[in-house]
N, C-alpha and C. Protein backbone atom coordinates (compact mmCIF):
# COMPACT_ATOMS: atom_id res chain seq x y z
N UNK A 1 72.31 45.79 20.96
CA UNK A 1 72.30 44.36 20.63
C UNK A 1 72.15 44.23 19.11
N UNK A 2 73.27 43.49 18.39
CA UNK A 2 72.85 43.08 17.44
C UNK A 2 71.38 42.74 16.70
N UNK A 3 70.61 43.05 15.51
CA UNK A 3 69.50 42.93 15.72
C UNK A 3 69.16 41.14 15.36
N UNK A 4 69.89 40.89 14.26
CA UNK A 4 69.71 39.42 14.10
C UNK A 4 69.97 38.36 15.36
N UNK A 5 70.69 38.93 16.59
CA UNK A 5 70.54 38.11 17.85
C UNK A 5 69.55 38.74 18.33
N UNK A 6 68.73 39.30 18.70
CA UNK A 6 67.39 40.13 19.02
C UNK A 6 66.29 39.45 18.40
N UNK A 7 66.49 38.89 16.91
CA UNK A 7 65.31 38.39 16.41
C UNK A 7 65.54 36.92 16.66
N UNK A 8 66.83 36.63 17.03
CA UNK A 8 66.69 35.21 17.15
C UNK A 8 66.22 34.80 18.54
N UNK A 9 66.29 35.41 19.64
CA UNK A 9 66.04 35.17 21.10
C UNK A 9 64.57 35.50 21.09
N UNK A 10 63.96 36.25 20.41
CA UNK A 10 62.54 36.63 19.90
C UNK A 10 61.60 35.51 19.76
N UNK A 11 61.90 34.55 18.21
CA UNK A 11 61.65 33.36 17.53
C UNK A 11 62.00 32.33 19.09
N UNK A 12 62.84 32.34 19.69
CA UNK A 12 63.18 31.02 20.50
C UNK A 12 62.18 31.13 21.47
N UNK A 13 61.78 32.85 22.48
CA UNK A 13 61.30 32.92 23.17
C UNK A 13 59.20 32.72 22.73
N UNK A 14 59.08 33.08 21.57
CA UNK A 14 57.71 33.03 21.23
C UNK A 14 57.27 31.42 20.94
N UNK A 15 58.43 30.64 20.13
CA UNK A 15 58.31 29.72 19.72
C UNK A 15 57.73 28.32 20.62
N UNK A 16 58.66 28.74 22.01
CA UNK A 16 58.88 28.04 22.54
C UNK A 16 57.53 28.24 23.81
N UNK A 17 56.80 29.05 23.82
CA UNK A 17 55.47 29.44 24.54
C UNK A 17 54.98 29.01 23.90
N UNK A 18 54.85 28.40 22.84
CA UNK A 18 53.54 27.69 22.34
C UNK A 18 53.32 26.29 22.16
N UNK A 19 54.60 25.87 21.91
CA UNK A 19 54.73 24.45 21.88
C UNK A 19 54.63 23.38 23.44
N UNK A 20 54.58 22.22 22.61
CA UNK A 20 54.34 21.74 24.21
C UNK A 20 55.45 21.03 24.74
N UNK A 21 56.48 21.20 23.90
CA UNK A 21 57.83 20.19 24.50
C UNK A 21 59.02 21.54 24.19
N UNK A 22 59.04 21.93 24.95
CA UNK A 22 60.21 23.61 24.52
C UNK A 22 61.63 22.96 24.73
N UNK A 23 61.26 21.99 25.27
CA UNK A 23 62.90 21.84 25.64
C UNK A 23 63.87 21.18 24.24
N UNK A 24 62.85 20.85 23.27
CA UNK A 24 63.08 20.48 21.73
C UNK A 24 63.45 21.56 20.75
N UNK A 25 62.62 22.61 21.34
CA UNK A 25 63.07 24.33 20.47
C UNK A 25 64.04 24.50 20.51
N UNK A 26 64.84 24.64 18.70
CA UNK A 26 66.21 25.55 18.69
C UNK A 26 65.68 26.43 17.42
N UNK A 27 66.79 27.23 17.40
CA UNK A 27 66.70 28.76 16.51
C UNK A 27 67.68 28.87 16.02
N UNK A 28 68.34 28.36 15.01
CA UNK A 28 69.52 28.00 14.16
C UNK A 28 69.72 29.46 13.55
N UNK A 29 70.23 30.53 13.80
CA UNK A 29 70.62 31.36 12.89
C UNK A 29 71.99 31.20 11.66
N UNK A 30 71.69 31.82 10.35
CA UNK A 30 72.60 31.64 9.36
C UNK A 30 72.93 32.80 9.34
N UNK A 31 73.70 33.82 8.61
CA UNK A 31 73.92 34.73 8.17
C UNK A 31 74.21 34.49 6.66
N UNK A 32 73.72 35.66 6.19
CA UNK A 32 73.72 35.46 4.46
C UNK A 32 73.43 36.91 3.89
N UNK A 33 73.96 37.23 2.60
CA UNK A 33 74.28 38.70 1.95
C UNK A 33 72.98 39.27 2.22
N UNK A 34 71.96 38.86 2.09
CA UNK A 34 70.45 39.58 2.14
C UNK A 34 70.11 39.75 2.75
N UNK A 35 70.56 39.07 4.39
CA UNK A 35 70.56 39.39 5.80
C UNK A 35 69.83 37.85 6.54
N UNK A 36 69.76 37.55 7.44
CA UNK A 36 69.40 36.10 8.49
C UNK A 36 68.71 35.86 7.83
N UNK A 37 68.93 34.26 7.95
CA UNK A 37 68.09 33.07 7.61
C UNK A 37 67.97 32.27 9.05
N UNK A 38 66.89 32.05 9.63
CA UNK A 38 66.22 31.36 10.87
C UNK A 38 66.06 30.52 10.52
N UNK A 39 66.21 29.48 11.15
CA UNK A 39 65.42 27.67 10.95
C UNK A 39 65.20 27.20 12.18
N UNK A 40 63.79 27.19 12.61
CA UNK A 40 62.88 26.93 13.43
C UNK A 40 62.98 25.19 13.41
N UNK A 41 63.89 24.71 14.25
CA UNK A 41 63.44 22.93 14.47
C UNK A 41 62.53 22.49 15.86
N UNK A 42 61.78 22.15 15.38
CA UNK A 42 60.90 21.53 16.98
C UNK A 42 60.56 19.94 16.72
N UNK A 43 60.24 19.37 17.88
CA UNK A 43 59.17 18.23 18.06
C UNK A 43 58.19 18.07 16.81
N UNK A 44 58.01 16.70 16.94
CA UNK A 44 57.30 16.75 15.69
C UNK A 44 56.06 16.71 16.18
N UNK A 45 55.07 16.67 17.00
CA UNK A 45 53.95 16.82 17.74
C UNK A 45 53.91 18.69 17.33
N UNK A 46 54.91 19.03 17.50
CA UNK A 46 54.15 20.67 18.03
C UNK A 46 54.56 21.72 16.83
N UNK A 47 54.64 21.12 15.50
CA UNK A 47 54.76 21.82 14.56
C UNK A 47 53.55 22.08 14.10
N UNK A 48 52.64 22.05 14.56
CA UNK A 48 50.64 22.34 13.66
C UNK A 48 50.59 23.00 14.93
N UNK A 49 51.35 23.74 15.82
CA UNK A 49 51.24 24.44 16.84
C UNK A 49 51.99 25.86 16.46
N UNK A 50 52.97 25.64 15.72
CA UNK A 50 53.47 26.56 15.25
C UNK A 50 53.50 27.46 14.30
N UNK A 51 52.53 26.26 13.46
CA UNK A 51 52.20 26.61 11.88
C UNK A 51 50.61 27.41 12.07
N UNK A 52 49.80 26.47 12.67
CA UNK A 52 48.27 27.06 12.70
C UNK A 52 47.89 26.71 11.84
N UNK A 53 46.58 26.73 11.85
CA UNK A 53 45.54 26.70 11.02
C UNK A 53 45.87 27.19 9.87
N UNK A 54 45.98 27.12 8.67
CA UNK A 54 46.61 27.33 7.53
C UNK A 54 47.31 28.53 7.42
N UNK A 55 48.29 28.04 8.24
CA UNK A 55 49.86 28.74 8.30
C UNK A 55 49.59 30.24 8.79
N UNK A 56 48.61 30.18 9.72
CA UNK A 56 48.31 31.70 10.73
C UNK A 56 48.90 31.78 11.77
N UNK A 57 49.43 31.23 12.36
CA UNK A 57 50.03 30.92 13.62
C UNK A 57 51.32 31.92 13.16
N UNK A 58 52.28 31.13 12.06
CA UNK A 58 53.70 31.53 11.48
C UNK A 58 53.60 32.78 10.54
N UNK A 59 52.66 33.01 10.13
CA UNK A 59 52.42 34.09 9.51
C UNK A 59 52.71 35.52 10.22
N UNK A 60 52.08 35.30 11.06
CA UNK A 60 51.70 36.16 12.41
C UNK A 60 53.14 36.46 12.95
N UNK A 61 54.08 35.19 13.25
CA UNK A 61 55.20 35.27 13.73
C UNK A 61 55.92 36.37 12.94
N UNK A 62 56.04 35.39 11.19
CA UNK A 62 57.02 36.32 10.55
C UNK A 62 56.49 37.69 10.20
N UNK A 63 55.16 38.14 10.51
CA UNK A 63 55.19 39.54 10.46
C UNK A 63 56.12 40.71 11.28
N UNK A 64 55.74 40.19 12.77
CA UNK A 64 56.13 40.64 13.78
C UNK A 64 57.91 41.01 13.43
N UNK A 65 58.14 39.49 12.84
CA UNK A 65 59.78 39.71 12.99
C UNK A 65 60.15 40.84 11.28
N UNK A 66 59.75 40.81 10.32
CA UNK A 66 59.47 41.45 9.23
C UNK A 66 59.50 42.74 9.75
N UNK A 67 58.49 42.92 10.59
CA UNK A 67 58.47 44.67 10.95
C UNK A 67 59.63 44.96 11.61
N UNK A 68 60.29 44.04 12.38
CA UNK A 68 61.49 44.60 13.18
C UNK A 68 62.87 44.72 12.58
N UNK A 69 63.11 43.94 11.32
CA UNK A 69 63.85 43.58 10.65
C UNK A 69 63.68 44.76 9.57
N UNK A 70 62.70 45.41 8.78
CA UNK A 70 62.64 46.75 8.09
C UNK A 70 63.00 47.63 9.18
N UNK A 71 63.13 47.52 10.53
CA UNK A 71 63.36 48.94 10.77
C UNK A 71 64.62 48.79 11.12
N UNK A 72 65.61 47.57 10.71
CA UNK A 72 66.94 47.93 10.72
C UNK A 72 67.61 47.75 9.42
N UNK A 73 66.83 47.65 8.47
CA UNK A 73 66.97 47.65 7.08
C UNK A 73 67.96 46.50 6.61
N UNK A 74 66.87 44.82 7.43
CA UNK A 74 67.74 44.06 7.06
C UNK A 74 66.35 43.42 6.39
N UNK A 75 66.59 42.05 5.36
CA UNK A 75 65.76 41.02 4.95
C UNK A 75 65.61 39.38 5.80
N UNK A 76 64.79 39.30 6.36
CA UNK A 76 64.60 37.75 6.75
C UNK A 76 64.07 36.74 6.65
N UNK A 77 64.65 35.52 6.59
CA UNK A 77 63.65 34.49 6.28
C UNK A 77 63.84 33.37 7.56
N UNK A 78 62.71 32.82 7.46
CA UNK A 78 62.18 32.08 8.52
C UNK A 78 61.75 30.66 8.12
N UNK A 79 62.53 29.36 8.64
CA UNK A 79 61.92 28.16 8.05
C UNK A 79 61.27 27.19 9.72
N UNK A 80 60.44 26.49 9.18
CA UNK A 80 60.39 25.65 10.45
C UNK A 80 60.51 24.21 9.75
N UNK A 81 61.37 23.42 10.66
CA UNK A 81 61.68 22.58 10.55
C UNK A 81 61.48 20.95 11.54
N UNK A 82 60.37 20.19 11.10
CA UNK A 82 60.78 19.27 12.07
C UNK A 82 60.96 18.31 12.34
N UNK A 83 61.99 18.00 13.53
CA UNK A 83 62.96 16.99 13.87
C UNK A 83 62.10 15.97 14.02
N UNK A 84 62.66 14.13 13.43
CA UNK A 84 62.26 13.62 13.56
C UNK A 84 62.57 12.68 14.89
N UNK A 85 61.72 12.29 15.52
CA UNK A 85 62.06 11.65 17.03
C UNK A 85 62.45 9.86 16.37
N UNK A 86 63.99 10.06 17.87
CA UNK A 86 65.00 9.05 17.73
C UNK A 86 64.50 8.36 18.51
């Protein structure tokens, strides 16, 4: 499996266990020379769910994905983004 689809089903599947409206979770992958760019959009309720307590929650995330991403000797970045309700 590709690893940037690996890290993106990763982000959708973790993301989306924590929040309280999943059915709002998407995982926008980009591709770019330095390797994936992620953009995390959720609910706007369940982004201090994602973030944590001063940004421990996401920290935590992008480690996890960081370590998996050096061991295919790519670079990633990770944004969260959120949607404002229509």
């Amino acid at each position: 499996m590709d690893p940037g689809l690996a890290i993106q089903k990763f982000l959708e599947y973790v993301v989306s266990a924590l929040v309280a409206h999943p059915e709002e979770v998407s995982v926008e992958r980009k591709d770019r020379a330095g390797g994936p760019f992620f953009r995390i959009s959720l609910h706007p309720d369940d982004a201090s769910r994602v973030i944590g307590r001063g940004g421990k929650t996401i920290q935590a995330i992008q480690s996890l994905v960081q370590a998996s991403a050096e061991k295919h000797g790519i670079h990633v970045e990770i944004e969260v983004r959120r949607e404002p309700r229509e």
